[in-house]
PDB file of N, CA and C in Angstrom:
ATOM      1  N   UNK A   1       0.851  -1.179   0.000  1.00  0.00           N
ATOM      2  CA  UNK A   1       0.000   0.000   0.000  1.00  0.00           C
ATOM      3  C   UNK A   1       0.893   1.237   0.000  1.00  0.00           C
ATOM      4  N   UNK A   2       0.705   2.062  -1.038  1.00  0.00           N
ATOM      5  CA  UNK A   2       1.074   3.306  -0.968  1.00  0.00           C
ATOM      6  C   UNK A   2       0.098   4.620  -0.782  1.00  0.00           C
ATOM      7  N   UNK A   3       0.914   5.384   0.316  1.00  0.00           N
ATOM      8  CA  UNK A   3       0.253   6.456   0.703  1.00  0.00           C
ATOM      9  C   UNK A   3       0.527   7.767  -0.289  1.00  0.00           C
ATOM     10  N   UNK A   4      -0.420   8.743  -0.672  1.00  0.00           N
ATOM     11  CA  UNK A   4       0.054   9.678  -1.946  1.00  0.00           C
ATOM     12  C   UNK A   4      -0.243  10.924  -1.322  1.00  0.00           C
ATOM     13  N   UNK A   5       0.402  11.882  -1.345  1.00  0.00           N
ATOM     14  CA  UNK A   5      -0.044  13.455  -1.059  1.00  0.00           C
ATOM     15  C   UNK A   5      -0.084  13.947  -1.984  1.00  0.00           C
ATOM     16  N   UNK A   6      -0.805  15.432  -2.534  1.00  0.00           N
ATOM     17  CA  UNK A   6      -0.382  15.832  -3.113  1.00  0.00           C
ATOM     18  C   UNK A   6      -0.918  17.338  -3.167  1.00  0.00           C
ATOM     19  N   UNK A   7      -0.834  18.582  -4.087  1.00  0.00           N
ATOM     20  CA  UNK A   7      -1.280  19.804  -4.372  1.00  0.00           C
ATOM     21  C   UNK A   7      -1.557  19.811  -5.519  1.00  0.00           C
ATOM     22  N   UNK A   8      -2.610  21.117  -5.411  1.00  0.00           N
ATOM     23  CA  UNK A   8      -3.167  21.888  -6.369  1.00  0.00           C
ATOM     24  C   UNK A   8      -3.597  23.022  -5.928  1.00  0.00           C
ATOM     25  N   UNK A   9      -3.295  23.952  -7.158  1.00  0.00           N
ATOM     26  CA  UNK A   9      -3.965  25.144  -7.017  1.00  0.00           C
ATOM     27  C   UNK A   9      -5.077  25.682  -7.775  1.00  0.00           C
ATOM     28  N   UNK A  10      -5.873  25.722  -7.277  1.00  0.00           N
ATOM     29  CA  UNK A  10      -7.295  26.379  -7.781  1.00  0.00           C
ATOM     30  C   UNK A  10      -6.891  28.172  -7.553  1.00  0.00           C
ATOM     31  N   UNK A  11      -8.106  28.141  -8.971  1.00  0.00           N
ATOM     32  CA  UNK A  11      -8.050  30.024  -8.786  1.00  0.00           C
ATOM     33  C   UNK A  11      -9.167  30.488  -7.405  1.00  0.00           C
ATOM     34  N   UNK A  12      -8.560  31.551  -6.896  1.00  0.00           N
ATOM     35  CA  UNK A  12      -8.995  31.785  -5.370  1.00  0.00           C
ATOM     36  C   UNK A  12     -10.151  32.062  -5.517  1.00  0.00           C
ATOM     37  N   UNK A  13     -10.520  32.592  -6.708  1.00  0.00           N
ATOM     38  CA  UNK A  13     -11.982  33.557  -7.213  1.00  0.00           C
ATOM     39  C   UNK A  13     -12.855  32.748  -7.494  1.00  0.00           C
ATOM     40  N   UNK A  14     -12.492  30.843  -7.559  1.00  0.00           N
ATOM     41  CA  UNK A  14     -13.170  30.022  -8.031  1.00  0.00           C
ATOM     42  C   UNK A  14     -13.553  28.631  -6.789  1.00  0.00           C
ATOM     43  N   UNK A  15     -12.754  29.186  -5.852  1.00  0.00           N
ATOM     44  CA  UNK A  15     -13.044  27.611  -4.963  1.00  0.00           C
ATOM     45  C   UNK A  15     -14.575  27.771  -4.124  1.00  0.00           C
ATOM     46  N   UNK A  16     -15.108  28.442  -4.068  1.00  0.00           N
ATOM     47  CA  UNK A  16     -16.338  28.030  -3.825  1.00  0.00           C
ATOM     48  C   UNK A  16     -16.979  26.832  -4.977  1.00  0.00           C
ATOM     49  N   UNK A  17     -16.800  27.722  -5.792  1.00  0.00           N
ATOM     50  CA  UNK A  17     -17.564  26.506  -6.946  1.00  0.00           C
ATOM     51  C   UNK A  17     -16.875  25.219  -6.726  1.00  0.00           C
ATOM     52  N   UNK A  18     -15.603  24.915  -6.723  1.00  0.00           N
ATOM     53  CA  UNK A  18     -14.453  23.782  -6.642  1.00  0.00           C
ATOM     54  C   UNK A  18     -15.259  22.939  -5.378  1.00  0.00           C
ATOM     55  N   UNK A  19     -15.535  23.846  -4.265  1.00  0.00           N
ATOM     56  CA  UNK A  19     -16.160  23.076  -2.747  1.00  0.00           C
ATOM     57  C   UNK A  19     -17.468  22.688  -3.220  1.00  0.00           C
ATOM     58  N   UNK A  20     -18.521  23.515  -3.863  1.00  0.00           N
ATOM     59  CA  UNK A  20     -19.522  22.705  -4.084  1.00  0.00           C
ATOM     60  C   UNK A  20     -19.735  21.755  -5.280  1.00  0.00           C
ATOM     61  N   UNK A  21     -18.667  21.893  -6.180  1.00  0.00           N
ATOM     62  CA  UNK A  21     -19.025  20.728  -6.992  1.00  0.00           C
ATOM     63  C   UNK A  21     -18.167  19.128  -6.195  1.00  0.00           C
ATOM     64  N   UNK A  22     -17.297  19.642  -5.429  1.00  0.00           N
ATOM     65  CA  UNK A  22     -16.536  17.889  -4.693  1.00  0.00           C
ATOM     66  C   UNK A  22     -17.816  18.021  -3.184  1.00  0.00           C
ATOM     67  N   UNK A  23     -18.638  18.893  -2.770  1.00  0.00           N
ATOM     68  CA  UNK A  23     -19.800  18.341  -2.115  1.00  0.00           C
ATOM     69  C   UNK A  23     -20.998  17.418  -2.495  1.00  0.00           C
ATOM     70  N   UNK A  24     -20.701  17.259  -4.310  1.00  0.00           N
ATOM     71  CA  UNK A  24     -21.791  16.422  -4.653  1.00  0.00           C
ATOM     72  C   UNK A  24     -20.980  15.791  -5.767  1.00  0.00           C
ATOM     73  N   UNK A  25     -19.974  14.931  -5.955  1.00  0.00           N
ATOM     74  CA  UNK A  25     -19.143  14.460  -7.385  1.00  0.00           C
ATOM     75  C   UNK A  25     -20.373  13.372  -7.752  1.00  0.00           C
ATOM     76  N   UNK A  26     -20.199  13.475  -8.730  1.00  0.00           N
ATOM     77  CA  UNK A  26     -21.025  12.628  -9.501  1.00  0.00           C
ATOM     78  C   UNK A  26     -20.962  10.827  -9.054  1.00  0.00           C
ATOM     79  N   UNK A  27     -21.849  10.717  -9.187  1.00  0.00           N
ATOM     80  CA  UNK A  27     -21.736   9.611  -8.443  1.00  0.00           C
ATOM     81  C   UNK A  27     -20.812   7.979  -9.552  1.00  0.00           C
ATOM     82  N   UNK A  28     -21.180   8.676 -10.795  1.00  0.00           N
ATOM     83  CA  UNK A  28     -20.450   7.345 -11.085  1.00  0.00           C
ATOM     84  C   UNK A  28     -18.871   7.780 -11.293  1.00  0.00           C
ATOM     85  N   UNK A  29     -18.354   8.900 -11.447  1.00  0.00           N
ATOM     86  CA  UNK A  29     -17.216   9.310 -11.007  1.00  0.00           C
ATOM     87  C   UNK A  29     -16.560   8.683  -9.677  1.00  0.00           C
ATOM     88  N   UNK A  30     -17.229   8.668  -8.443  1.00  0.00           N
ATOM     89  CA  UNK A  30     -16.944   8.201  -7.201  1.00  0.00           C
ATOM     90  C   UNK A  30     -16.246   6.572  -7.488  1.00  0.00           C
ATOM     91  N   UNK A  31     -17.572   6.042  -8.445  1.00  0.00           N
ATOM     92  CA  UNK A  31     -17.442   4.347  -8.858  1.00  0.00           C
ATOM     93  C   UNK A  31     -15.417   4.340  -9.615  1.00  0.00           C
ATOM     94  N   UNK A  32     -15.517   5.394 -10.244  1.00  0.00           N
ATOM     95  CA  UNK A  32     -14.698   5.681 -11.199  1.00  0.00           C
ATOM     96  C   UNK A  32     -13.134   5.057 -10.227  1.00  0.00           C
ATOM     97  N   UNK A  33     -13.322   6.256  -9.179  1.00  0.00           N
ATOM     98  CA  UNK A  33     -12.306   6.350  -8.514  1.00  0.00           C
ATOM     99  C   UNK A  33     -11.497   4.812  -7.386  1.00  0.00           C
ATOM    100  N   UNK A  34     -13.141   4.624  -7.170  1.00  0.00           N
ATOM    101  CA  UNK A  34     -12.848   3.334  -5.996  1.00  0.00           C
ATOM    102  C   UNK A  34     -12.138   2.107  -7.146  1.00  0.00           C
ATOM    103  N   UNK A  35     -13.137   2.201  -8.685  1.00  0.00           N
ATOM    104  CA  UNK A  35     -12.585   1.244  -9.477  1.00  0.00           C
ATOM    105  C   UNK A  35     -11.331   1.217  -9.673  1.00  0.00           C
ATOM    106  N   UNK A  36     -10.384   2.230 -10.078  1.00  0.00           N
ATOM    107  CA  UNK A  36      -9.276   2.445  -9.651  1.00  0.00           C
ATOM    108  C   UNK A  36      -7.960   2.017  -8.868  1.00  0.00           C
ATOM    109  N   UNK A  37      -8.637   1.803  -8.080  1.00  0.00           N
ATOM    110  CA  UNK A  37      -7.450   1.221  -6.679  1.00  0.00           C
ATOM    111  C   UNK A  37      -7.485   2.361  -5.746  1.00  0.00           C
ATOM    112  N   UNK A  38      -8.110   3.851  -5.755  1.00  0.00           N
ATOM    113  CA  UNK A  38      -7.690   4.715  -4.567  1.00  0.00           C
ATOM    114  C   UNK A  38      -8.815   4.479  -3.828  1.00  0.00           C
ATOM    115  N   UNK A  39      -8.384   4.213  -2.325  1.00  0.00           N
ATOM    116  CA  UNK A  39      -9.023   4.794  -1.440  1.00  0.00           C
ATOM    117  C   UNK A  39      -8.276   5.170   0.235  1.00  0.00           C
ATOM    118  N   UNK A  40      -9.768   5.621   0.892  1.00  0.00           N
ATOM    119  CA  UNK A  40      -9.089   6.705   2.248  1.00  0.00           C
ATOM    120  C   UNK A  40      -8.810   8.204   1.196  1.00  0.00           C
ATOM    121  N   UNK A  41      -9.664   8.523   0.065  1.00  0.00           N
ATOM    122  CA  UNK A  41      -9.063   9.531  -0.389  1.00  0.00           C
ATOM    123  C   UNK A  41     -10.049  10.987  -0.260  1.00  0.00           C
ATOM    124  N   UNK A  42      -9.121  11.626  -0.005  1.00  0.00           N
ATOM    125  CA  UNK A  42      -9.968  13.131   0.472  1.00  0.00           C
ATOM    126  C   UNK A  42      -9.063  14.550   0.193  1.00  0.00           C
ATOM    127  N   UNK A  43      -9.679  15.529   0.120  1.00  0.00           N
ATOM    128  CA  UNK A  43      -9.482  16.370  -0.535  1.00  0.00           C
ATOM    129  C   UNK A  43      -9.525  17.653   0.912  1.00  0.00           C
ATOM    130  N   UNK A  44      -8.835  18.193   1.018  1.00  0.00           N
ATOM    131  CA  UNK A  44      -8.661  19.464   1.864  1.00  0.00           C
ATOM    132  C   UNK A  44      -8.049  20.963   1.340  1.00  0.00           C
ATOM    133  N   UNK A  45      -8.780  21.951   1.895  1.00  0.00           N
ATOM    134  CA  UNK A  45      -8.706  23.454   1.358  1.00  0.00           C
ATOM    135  C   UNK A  45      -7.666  23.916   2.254  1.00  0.00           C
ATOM    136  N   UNK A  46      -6.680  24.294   1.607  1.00  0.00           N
ATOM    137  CA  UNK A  46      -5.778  24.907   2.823  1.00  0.00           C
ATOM    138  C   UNK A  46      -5.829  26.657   3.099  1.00  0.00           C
ATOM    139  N   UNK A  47      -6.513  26.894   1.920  1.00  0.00           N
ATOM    140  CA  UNK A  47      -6.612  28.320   1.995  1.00  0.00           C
ATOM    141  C   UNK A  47      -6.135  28.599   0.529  1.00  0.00           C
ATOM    142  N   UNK A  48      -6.499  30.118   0.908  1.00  0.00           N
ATOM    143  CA  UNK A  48      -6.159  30.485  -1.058  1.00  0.00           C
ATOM    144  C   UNK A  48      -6.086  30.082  -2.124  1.00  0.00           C
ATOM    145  N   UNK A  49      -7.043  28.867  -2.260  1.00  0.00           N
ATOM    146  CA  UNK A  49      -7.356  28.026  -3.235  1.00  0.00           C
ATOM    147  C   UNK A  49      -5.921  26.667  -3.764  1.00  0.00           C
ATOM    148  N   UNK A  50      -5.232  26.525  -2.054  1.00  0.00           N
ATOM    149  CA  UNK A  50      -4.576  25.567  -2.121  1.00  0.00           C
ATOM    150  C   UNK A  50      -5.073  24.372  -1.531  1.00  0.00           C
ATOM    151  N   UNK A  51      -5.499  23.167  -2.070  1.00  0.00           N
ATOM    152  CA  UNK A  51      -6.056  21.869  -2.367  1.00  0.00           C
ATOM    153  C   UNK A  51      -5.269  20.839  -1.832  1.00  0.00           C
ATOM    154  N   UNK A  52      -4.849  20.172  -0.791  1.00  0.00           N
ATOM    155  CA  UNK A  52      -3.927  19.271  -0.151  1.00  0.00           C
ATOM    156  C   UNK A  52      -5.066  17.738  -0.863  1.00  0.00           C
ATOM    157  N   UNK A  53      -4.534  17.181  -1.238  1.00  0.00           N
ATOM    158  CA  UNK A  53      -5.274  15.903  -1.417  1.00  0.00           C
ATOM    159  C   UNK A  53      -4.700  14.385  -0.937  1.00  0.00           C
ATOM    160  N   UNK A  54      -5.214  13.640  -0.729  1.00  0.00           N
ATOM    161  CA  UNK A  54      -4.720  11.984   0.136  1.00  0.00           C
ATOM    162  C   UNK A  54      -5.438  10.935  -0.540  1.00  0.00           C
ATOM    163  N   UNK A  55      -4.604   9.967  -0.496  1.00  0.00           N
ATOM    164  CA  UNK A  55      -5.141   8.778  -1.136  1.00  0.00           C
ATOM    165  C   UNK A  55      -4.254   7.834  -0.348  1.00  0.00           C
ATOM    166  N   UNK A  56      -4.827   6.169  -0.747  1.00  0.00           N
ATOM    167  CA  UNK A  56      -3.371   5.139  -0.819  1.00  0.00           C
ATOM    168  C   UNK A  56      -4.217   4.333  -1.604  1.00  0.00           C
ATOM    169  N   UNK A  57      -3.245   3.682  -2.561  1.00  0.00           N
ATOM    170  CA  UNK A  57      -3.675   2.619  -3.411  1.00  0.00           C
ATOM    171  C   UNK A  57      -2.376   1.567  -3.324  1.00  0.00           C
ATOM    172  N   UNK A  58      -2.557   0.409  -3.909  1.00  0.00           N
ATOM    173  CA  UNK A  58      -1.485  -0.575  -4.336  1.00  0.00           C
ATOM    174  C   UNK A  58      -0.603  -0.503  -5.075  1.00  0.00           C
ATOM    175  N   UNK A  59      -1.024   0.481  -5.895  1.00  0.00           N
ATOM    176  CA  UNK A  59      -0.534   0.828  -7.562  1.00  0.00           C
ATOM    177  C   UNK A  59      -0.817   1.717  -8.104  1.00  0.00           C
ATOM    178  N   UNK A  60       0.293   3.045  -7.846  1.00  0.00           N
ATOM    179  CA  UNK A  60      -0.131   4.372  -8.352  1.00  0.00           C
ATOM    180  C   UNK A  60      -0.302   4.361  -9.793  1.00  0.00           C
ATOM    181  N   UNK A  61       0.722   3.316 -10.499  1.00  0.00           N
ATOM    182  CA  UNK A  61       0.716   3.879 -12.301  1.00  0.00           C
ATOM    183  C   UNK A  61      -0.702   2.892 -12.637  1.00  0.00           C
ATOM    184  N   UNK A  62      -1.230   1.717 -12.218  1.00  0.00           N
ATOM    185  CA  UNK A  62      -2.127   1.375 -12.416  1.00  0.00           C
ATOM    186  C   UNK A  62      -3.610   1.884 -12.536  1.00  0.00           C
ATOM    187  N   UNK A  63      -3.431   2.776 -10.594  1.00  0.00           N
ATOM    188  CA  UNK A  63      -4.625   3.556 -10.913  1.00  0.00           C
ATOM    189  C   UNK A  63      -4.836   4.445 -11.977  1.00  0.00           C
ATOM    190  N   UNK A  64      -3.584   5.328 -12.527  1.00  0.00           N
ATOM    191  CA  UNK A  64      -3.657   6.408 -13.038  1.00  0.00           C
ATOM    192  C   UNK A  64      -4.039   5.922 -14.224  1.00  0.00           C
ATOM    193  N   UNK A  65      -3.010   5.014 -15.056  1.00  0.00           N
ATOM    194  CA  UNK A  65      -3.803   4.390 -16.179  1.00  0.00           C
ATOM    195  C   UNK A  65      -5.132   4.294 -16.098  1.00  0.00           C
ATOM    196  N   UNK A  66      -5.861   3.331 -15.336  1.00  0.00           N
ATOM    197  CA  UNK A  66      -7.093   3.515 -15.291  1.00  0.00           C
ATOM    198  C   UNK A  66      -8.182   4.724 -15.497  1.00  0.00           C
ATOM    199  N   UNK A  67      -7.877   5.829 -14.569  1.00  0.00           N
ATOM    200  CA  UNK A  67      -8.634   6.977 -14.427  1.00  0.00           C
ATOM    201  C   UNK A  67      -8.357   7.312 -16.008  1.00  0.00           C
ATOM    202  N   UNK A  68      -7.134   7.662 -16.638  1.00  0.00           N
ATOM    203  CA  UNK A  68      -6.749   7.948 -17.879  1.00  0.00           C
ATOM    204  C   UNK A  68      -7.442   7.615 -18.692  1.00  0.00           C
ATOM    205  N   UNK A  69      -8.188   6.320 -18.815  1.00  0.00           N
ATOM    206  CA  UNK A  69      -8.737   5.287 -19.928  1.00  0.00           C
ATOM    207  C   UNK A  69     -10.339   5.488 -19.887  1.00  0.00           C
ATOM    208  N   UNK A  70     -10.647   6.142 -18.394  1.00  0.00           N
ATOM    209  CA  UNK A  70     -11.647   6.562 -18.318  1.00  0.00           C
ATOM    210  C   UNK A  70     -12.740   7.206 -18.335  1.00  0.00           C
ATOM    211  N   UNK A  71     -13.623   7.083 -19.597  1.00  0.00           N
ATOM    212  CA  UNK A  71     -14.721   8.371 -20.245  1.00  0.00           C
ATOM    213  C   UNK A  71     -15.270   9.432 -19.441  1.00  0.00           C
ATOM    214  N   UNK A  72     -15.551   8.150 -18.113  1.00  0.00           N
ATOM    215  CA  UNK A  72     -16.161   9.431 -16.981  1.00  0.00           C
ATOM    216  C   UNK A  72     -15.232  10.337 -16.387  1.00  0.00           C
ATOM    217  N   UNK A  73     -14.053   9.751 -16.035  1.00  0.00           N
ATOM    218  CA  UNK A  73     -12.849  10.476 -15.501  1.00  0.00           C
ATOM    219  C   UNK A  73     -12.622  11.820 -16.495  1.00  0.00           C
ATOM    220  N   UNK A  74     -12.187  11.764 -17.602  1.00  0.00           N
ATOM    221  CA  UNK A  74     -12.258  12.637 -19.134  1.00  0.00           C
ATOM    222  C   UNK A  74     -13.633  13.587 -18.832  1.00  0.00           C
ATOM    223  N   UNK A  75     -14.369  13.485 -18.785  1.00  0.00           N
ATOM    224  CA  UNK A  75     -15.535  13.965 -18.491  1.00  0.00           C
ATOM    225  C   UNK A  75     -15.634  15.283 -17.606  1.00  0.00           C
ATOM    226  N   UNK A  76     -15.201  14.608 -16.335  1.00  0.00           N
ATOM    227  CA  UNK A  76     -15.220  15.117 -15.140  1.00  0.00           C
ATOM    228  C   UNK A  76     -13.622  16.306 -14.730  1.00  0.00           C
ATOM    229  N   UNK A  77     -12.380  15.535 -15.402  1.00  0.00           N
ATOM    230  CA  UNK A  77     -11.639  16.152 -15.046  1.00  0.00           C
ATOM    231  C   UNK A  77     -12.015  17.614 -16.202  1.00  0.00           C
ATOM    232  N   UNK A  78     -12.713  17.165 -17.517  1.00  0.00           N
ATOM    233  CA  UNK A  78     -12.418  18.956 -18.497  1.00  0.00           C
ATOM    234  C   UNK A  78     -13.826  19.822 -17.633  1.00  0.00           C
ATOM    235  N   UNK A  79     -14.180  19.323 -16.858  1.00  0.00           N
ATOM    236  CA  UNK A  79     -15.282  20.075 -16.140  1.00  0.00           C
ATOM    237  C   UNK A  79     -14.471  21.031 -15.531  1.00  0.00           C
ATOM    238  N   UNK A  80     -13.383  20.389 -14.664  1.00  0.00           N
ATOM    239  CA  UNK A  80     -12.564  20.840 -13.032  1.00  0.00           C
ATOM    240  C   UNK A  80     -11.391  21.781 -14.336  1.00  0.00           C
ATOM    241  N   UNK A  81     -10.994  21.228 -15.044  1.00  0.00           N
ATOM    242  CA  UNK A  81      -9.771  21.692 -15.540  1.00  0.00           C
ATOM    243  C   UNK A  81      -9.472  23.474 -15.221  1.00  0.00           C
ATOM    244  N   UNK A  82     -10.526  23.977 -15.970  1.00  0.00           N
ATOM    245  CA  UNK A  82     -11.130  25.429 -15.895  1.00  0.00           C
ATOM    246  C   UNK A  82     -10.752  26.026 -14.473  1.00  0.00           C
ATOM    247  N   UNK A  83     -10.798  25.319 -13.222  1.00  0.00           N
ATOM    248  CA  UNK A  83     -10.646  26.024 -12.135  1.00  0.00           C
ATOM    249  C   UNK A  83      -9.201  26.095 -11.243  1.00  0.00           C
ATOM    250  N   UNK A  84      -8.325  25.669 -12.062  1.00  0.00           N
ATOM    251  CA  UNK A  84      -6.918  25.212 -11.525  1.00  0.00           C
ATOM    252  C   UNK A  84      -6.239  26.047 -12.111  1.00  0.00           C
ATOM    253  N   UNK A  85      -5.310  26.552 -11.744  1.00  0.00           N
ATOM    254  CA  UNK A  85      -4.236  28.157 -11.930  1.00  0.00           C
ATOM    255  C   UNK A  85      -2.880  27.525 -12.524  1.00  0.00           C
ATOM    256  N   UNK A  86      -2.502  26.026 -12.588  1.00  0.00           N
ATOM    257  CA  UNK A  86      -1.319  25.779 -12.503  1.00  0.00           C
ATOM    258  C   UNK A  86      -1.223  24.661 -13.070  1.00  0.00           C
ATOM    259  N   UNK A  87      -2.394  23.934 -13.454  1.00  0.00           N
ATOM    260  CA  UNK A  87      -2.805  22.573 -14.614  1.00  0.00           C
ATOM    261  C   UNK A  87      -2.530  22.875 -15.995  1.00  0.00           C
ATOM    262  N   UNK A  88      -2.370  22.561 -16.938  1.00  0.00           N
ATOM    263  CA  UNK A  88      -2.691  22.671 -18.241  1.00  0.00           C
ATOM    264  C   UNK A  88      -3.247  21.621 -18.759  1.00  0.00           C
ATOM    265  N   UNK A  89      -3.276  20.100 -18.056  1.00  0.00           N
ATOM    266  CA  UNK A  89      -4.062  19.215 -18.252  1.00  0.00           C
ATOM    267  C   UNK A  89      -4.913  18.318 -17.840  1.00  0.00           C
ATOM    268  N   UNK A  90      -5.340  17.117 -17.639  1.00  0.00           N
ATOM    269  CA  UNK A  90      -6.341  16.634 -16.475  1.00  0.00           C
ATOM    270  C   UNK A  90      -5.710  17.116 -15.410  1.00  0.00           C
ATOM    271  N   UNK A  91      -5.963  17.658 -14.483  1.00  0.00           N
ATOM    272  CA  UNK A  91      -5.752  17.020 -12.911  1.00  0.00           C
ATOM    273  C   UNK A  91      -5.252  15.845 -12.353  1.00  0.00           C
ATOM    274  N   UNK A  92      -5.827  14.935 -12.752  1.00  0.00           N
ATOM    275  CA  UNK A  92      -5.393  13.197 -12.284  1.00  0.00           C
ATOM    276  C   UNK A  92      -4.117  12.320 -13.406  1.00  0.00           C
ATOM    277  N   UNK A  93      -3.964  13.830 -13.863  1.00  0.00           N
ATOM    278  CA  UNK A  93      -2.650  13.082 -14.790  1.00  0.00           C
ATOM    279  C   UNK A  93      -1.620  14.021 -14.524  1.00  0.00           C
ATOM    280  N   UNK A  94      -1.845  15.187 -13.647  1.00  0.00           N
ATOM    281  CA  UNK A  94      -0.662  16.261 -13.270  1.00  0.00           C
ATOM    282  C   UNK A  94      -0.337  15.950 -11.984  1.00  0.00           C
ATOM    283  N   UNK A  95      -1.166  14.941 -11.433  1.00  0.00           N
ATOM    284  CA  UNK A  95      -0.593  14.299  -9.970  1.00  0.00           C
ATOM    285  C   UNK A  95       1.049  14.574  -9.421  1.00  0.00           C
ATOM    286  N   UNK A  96       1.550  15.387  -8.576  1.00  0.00           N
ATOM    287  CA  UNK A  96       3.026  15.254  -8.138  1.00  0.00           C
ATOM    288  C   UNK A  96       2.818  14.633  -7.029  1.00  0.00           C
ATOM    289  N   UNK A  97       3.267  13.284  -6.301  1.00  0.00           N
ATOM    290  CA  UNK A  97       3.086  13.170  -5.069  1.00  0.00           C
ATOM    291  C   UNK A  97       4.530  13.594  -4.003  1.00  0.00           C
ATOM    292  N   UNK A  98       3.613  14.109  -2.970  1.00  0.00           N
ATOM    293  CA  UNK A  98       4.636  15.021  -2.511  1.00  0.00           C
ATOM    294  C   UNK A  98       5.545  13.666  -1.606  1.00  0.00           C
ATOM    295  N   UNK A  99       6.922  13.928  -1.364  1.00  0.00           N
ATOM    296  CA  UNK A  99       7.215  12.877  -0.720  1.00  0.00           C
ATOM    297  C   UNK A  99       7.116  12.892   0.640  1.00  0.00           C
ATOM    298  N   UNK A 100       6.865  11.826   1.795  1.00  0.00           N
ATOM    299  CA  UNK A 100       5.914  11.378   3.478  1.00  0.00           C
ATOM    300  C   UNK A 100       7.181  11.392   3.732  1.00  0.00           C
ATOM    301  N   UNK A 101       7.504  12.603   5.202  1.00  0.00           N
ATOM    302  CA  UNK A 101       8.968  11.965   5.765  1.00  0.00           C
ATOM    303  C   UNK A 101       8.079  11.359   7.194  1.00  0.00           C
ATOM    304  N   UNK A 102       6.898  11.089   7.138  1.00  0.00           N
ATOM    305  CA  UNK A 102       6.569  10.855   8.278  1.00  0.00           C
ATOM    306  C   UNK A 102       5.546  10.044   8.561  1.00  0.00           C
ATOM    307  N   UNK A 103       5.264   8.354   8.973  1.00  0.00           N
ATOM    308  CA  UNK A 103       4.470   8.120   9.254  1.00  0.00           C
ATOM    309  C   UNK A 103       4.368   7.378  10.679  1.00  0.00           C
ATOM    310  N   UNK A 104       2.978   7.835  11.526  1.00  0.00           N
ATOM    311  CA  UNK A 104       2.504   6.984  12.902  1.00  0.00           C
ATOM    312  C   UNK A 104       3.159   5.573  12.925  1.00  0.00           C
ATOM    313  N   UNK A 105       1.944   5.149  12.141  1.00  0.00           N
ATOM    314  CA  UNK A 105       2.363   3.555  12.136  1.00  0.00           C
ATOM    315  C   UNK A 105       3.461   2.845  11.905  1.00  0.00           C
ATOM    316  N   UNK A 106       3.895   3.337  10.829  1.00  0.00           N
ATOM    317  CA  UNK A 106       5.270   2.975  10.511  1.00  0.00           C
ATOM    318  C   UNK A 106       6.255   3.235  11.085  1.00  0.00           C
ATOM    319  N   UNK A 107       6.105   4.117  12.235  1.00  0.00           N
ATOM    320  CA  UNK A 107       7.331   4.415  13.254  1.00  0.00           C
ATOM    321  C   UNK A 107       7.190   3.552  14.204  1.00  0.00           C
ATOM    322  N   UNK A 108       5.785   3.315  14.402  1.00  0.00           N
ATOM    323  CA  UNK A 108       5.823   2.729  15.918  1.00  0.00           C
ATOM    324  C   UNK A 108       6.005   1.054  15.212  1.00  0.00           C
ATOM    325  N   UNK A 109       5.713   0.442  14.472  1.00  0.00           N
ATOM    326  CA  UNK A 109       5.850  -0.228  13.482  1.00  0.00           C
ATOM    327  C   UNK A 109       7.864  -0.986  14.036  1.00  0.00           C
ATOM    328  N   UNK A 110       8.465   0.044  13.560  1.00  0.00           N
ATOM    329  CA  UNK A 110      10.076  -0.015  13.711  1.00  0.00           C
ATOM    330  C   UNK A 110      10.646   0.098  15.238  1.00  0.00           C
ATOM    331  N   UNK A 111      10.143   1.114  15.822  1.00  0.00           N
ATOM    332  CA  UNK A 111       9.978   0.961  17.094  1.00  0.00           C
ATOM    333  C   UNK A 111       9.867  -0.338  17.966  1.00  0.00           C
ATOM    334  N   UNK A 112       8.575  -0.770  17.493  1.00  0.00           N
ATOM    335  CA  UNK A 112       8.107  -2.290  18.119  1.00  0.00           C
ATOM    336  C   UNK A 112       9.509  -3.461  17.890  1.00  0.00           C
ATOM    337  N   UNK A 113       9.620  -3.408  16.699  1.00  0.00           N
ATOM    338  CA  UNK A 113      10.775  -4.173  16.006  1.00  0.00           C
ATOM    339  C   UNK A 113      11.820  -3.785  16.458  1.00  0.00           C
ATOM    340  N   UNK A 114      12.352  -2.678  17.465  1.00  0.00           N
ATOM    341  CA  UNK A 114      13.765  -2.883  17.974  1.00  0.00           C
ATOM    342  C   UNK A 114      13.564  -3.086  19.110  1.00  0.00           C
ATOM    343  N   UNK A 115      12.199  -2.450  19.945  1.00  0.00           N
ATOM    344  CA  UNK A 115      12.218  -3.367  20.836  1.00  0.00           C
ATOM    345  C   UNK A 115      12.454  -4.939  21.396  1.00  0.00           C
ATOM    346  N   UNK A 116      11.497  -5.145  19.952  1.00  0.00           N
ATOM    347  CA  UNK A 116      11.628  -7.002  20.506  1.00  0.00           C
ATOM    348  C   UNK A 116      13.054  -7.222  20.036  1.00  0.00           C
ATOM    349  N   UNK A 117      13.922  -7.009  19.174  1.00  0.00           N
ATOM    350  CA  UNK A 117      15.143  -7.260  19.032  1.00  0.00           C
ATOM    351  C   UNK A 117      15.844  -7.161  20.087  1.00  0.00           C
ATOM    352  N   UNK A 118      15.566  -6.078  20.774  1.00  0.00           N
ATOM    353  CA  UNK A 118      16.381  -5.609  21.869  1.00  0.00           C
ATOM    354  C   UNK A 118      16.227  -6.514  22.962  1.00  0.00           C
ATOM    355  N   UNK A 119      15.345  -7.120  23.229  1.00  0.00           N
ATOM    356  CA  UNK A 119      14.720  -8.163  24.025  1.00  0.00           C
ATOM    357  C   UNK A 119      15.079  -9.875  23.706  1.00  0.00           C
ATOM    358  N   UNK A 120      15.758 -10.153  22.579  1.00  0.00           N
ATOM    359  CA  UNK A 120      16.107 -11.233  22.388  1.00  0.00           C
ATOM    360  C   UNK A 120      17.227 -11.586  21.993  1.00  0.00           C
TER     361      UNK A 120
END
């Protein structure tokens, strides 16, 4: 399982619209996404029309292919395209994932594991 971060910037003059159209995504879009391989995925406003987004899937180039191949995805992303300051193309194909210097589990994860080492 891989965990993905990532950004976007929406135009500031436009994220209302951006919030109410991801308050109701289309529903077979949603299908779109789970078909995919992403999930746990959510979308956060950080302000000034900066977009923090999360996912984890098995297989980032898999999902993406997928969404890529996908009419509804195509659909949906030339809808969104219009509201992004810094895209020139889908969204779900300008993906940068930012790189995790940090995870819970996985620390305590390593943690656990030198403990018991340490113990035997």
């Amino acid at each position: 399982m891989r965990r993905i971060c990532f950004r976007m910037q929406v135009d500031p003059g436009r994220i209302d619209e951006y919030r109410a159209r991801h308050a109701a995504v289309w529903p077979e879009m949603l299908r779109e996404i789970e078909a995919s391989g992403r999930r746990n995925y959510s979308l956060f406003d950080a302000g000034e029309g900066l977009i923090i987004g999360y996912f984890e899937t098995d297989d980032l180039a898999a999902s993406a292919d997928y969404l890529a191949r996908s009419p509804v995805a195509a659909r949906w992303e030339a809808e969104m395209q219009p509201l992004f300051t810094t895209i020139d193309t889908r969204a779900d194909q300008a993906l940068a994932p930012l790189p995790e210097v940090f995870n819970l589990a996985d620390q305590l994860a390593a943690a656990d594991a030198r403990t018991e080492k340490d113990l035997s």
